[in-house]
N, C-alpha and C. Protein backbone atom coordinates (compact mmCIF):
# COMPACT_ATOMS: atom_id res chain seq x y z
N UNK A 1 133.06 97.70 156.51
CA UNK A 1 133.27 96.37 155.95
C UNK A 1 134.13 96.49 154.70
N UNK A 2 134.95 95.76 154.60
CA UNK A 2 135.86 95.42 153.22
C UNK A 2 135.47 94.20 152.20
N UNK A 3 135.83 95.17 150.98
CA UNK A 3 135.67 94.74 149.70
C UNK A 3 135.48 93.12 149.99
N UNK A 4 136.65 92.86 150.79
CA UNK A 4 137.09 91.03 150.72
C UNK A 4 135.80 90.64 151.40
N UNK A 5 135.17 90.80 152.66
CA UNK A 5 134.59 90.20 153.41
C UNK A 5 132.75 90.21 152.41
N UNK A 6 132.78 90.98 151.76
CA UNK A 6 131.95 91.04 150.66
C UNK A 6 131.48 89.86 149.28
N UNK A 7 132.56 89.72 149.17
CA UNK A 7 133.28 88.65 148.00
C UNK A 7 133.32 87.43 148.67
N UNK A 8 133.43 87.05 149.88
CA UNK A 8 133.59 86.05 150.75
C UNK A 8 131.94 85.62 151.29
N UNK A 9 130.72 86.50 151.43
CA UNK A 9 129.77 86.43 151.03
C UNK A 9 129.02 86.13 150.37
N UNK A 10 129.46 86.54 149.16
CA UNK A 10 128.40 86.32 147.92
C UNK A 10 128.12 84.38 147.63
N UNK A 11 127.30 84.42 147.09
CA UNK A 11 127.23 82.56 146.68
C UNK A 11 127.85 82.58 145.83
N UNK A 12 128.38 83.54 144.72
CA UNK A 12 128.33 82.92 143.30
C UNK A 12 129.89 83.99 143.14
N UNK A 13 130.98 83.75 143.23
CA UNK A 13 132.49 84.29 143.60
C UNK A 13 132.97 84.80 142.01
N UNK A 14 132.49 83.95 140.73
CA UNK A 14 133.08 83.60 139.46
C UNK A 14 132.22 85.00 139.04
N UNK A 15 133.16 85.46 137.98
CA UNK A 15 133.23 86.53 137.20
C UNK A 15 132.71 86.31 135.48
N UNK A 16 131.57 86.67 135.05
CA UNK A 16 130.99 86.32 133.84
C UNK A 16 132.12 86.91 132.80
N UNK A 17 132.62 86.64 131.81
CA UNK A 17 132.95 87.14 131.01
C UNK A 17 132.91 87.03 129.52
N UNK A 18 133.32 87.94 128.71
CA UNK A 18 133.12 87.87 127.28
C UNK A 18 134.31 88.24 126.58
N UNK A 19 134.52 87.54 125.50
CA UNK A 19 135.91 88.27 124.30
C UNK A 19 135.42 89.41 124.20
N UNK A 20 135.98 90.26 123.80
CA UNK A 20 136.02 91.68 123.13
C UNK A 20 134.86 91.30 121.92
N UNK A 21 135.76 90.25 120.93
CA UNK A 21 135.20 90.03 119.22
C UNK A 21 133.58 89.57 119.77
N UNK A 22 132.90 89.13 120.99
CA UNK A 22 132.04 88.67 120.98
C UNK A 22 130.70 90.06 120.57
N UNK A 23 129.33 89.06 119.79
CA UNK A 23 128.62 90.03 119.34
C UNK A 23 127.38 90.64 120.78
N UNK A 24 127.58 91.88 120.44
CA UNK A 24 126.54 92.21 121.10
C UNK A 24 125.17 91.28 121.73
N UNK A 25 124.22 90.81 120.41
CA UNK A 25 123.63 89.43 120.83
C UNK A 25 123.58 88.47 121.68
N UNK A 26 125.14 87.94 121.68
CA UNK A 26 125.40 86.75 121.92
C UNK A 26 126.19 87.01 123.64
N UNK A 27 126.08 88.75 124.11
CA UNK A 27 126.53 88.98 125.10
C UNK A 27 125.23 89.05 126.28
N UNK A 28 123.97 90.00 125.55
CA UNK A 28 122.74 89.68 125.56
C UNK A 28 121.92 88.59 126.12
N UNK A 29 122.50 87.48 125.17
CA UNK A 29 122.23 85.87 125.48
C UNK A 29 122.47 85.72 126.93
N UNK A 30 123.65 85.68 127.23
CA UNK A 30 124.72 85.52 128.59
C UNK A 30 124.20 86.03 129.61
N UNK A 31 123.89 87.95 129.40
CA UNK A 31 122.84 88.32 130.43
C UNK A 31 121.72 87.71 130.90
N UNK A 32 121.20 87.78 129.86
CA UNK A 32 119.58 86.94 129.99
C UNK A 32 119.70 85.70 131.00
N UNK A 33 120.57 84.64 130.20
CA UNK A 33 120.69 83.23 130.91
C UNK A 33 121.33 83.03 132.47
N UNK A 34 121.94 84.16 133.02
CA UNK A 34 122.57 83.96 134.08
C UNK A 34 121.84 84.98 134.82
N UNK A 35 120.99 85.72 134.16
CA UNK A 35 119.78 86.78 135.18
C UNK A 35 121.11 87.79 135.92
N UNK A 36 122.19 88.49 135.08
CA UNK A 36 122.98 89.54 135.42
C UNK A 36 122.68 90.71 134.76
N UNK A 37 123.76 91.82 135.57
CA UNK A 37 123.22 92.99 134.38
C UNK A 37 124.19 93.18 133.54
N UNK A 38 125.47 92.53 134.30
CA UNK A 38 126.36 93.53 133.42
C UNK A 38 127.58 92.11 133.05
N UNK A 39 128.29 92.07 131.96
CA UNK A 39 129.52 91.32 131.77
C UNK A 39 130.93 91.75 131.89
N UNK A 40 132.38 91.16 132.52
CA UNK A 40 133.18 92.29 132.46
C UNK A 40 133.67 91.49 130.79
N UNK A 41 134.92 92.42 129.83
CA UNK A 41 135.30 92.08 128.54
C UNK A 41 136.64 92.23 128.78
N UNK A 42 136.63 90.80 128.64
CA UNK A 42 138.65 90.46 129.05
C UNK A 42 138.90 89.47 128.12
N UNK A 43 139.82 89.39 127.27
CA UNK A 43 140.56 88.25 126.58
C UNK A 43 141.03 86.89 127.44
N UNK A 44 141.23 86.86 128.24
CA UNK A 44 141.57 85.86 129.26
C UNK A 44 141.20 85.56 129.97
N UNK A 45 139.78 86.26 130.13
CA UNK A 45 138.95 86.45 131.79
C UNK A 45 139.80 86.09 133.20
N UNK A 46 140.73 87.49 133.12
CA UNK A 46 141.49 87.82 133.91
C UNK A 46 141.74 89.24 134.35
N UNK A 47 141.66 89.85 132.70
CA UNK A 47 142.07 91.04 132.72
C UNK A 47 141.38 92.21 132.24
N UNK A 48 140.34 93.08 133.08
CA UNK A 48 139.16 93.14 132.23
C UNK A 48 139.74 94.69 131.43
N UNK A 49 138.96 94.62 130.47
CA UNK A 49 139.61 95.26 129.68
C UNK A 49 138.12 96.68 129.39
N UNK A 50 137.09 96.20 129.78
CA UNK A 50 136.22 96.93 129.62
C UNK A 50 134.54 95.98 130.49
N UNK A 51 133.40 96.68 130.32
CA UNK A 51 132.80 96.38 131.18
C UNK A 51 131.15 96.55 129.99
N UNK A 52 130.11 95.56 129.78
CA UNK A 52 129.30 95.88 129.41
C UNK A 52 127.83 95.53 129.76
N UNK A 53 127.24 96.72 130.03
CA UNK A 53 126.00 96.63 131.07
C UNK A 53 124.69 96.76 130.08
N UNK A 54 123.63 96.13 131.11
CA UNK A 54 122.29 96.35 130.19
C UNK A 54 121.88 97.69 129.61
N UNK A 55 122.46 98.47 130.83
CA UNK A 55 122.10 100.06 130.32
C UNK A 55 122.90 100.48 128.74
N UNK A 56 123.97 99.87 128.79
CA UNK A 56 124.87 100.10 127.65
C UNK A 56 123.96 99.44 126.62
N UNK A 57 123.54 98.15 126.27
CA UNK A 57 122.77 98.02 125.02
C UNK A 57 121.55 98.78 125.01
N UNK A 58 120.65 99.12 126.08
CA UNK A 58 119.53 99.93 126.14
C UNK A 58 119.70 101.23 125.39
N UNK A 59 120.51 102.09 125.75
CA UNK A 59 120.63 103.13 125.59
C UNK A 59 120.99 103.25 123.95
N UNK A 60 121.94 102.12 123.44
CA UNK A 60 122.69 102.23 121.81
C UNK A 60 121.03 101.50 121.51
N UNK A 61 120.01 100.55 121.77
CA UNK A 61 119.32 100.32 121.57
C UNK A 61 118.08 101.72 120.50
N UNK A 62 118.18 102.50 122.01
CA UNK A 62 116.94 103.46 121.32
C UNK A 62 117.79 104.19 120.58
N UNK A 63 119.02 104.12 120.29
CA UNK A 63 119.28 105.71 119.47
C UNK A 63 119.53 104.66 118.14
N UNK A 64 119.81 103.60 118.22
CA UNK A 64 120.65 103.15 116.73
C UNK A 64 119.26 102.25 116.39
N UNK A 65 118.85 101.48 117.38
CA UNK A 65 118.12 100.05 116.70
C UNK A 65 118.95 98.72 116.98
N UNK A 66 117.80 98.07 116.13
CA UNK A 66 118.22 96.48 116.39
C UNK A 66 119.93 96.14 115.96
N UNK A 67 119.99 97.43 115.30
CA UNK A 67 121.32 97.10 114.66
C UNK A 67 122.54 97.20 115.32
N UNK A 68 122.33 97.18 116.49
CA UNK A 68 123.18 97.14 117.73
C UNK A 68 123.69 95.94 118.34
N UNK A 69 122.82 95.25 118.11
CA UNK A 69 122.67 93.50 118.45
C UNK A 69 123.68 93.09 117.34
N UNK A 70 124.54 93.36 116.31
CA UNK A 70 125.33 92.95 115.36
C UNK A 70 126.82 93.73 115.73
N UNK A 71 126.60 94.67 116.90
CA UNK A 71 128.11 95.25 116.94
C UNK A 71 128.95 94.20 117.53
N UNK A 72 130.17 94.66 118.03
CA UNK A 72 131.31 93.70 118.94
C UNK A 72 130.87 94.11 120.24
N UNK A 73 130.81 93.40 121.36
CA UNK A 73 131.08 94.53 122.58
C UNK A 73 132.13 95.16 122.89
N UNK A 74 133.34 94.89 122.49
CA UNK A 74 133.93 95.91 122.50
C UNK A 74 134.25 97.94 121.80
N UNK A 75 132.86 97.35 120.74
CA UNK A 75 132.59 98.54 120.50
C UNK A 75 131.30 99.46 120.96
N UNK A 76 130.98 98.67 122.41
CA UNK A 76 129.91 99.07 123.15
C UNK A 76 129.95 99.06 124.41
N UNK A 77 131.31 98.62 124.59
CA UNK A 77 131.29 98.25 126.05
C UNK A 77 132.28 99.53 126.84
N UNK A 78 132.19 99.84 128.15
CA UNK A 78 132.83 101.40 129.00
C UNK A 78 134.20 100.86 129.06
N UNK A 79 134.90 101.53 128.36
CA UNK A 79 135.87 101.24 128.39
C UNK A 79 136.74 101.57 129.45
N UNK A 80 135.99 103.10 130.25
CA UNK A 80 137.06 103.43 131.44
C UNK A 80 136.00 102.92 132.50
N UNK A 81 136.79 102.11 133.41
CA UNK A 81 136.70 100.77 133.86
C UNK A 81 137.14 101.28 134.96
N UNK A 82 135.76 101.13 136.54
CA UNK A 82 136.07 101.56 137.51
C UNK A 82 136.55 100.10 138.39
N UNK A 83 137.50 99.86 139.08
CA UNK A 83 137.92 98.94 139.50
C UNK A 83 137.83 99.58 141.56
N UNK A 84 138.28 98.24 142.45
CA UNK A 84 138.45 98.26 143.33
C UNK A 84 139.30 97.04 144.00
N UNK A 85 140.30 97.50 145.43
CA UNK A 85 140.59 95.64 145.58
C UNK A 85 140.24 95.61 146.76
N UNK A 86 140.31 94.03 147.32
CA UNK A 86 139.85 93.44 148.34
C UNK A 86 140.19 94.27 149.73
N UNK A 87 140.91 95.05 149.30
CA UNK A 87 140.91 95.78 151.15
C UNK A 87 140.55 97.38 151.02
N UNK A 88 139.66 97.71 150.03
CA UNK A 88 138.99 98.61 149.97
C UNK A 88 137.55 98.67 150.79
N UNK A 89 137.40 99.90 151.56
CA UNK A 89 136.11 100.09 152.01
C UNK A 89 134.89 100.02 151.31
N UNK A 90 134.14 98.91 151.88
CA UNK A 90 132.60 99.09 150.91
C UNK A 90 132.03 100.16 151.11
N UNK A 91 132.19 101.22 152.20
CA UNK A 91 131.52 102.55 151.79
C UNK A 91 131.87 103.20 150.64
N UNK A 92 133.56 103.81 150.60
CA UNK A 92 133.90 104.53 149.64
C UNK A 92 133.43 103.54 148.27
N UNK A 93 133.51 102.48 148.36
CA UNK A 93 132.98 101.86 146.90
C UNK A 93 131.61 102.05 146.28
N UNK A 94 130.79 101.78 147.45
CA UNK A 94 129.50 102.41 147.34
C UNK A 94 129.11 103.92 146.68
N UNK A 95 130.10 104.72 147.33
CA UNK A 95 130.32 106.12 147.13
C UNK A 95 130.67 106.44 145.88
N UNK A 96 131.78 105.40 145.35
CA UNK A 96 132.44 105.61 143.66
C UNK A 96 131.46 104.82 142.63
N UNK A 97 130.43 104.18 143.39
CA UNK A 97 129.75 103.27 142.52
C UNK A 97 127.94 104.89 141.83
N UNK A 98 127.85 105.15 143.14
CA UNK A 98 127.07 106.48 143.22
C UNK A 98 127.19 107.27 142.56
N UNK A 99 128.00 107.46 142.57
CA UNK A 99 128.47 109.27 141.81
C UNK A 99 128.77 108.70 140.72
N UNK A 100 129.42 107.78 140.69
CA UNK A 100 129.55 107.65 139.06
C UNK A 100 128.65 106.72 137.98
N UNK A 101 127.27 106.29 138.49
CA UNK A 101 126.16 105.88 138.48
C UNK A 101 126.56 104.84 137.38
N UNK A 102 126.80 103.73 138.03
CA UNK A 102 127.19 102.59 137.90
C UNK A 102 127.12 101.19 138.35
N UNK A 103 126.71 100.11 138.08
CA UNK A 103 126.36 99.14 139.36
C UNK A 103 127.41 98.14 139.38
N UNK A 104 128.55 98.09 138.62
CA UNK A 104 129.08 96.81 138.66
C UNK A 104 130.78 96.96 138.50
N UNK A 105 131.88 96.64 139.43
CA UNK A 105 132.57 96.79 139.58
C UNK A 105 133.81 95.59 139.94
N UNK A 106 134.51 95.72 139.00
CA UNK A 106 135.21 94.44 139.32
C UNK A 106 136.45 95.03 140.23
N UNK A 107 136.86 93.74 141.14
CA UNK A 107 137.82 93.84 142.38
C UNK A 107 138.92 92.92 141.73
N UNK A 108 140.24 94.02 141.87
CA UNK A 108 141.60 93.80 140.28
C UNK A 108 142.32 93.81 142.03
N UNK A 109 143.46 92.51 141.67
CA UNK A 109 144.41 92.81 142.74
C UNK A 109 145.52 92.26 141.62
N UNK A 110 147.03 93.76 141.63
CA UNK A 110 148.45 93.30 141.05
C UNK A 110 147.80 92.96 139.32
N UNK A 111 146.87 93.80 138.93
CA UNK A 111 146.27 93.65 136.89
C UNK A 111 145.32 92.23 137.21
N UNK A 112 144.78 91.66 138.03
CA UNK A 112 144.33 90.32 137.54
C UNK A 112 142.68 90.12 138.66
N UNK A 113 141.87 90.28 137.97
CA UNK A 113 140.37 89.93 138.12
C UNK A 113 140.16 88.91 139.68
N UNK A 114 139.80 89.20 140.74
CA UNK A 114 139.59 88.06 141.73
C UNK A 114 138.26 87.95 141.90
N UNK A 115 137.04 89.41 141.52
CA UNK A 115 135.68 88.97 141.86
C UNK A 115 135.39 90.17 141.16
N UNK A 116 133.82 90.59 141.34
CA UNK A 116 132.70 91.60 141.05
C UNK A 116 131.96 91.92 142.47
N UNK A 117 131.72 93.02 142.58
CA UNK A 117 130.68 93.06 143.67
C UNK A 117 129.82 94.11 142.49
N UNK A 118 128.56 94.35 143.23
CA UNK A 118 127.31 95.24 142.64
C UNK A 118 126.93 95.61 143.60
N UNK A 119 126.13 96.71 143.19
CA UNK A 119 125.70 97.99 143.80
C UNK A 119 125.24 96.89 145.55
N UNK A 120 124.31 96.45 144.42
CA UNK A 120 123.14 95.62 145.17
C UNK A 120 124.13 94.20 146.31
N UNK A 121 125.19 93.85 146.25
CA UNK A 121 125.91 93.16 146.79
C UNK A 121 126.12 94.09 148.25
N UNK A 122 126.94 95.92 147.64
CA UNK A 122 127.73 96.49 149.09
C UNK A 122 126.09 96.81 149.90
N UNK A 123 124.94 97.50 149.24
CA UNK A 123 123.85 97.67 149.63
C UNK A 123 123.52 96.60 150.77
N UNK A 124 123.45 95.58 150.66
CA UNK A 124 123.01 94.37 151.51
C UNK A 124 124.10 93.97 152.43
N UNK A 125 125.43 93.78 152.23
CA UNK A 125 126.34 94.21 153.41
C UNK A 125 126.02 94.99 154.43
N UNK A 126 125.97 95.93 153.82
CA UNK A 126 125.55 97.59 154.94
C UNK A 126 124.44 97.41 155.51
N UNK A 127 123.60 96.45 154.80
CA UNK A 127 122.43 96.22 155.86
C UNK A 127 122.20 95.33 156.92
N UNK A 128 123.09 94.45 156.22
CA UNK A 128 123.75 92.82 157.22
C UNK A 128 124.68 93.93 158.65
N UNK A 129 125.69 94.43 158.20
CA UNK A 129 126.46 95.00 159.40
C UNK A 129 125.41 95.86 160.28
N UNK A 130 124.21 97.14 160.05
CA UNK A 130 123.56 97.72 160.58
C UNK A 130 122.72 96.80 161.17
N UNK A 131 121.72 95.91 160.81
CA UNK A 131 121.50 94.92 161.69
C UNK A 131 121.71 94.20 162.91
N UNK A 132 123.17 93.66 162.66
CA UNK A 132 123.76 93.30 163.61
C UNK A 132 124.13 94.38 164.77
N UNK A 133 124.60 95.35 164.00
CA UNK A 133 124.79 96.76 165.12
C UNK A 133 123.95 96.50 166.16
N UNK A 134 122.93 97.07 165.19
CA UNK A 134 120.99 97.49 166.18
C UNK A 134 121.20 96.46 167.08
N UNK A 135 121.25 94.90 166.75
CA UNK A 135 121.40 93.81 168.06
C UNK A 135 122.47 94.03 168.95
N UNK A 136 123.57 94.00 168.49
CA UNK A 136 124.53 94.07 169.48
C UNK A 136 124.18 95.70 171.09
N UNK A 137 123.49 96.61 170.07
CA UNK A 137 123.44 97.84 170.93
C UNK A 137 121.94 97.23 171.77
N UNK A 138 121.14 96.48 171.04
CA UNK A 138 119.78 96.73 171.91
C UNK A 138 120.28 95.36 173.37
N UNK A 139 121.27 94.74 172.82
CA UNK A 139 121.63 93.65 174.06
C UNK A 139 122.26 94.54 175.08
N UNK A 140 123.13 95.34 174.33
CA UNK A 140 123.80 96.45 175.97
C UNK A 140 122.76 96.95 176.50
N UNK A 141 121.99 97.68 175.85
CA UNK A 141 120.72 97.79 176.50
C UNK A 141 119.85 97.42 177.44
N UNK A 142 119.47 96.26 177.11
CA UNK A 142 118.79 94.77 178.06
C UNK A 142 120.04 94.70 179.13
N UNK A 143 121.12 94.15 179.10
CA UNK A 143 122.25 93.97 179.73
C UNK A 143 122.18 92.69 179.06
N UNK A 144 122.13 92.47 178.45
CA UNK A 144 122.48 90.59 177.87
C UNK A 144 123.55 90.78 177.09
C-alpha cells in the first residue's frame, strides 16, 4: 500500500502546526487539545522545518524541569526531519519509522507539506490490507 492511499484514509488530512518562536507550553496546549503526539514546526505550515513530539518535552522534562515549558520549540524540536511522499511504500515507511524510533512523519511532495501519517496510521493499513487478503484467499477457498 502507498503513502497516498493512506492519507486518503485518514479522517482528519490537515497537518497541526506551530511557529518555530512558539513556547514550548503553548505547543503542549495544542497537543493536549487535539489528543496528538507530535506537531510538525514550519513558518508557513507548509514547510516543515522541524518536528516536535511528546517524547521530546518528556525527556527535556526529566533532565531540565518545568523550565522547559518556557523554551521555543524550536529549541526542542528534531530538527533532522524524517520525511516521505505520496508514492512511497507504507512498508519501507514503517521500516524508517522503526529503526529510527519515531512515530510521526510528514509526507513533503517538490519542499511543500501535503499530510502526516503515524506509526499507528501505516500499522492499521497493514491490517486493513491483511484482512482483506485473509477474505479474498478464504473465498478462493470456498469457491465464492
Amino acid at each position: 500500500m502507498q503513502v497516498q492511499q493512506i492519507l486518503k484514509d485518514k479522517k482528519d488530512d490537515g497537518v497541526v502546526t506551530v511557529a518555530p518562536g512558539t513556547s514550548v507550553a503553548a505547543a503542549a496546549r495544542v497537543l493536549a487539545e487535539r489528543r496528538i503526539g507530535g506537531v510538525v514546526v514550519s513558518e508557513d505550515g507548509q514547510t516543515p522545518l522541524g518536528i516536535l513530539s511528546e517524547r521530546d518535552i518528556v525527556r527535556r522534562l526529566s533532565s531540565e524541569g518545568g523550565e522547559v515549558l518556557t523554551l521555543r520549540v524550536d529549541e526542542l524540536m528534531t530538527a533532522k526531519l524524517q520525511t516521505c511522499t505520496r508514492d512511497e511504500d507504507s512498508t519501507s515507511v514503517l521500516a524508517r519509522m522503526t529503526e529510527g524510533r519515531f512515530r510521526h512523519m510528514p509526507v513533503v511532495e517538490d519542499g511543500v507539506m501535503v499530510g502526516i501519517i503515524t506509526i499507528g496510521d501505516v500499522v492499521a493499513a497493514q491490517i486493513d490490507e491483511l484482512a482483506m487478503e485473509k477474505s479474498a484467499l478464504q473465498g478462493m477457498i470456498m469457491g465464492h
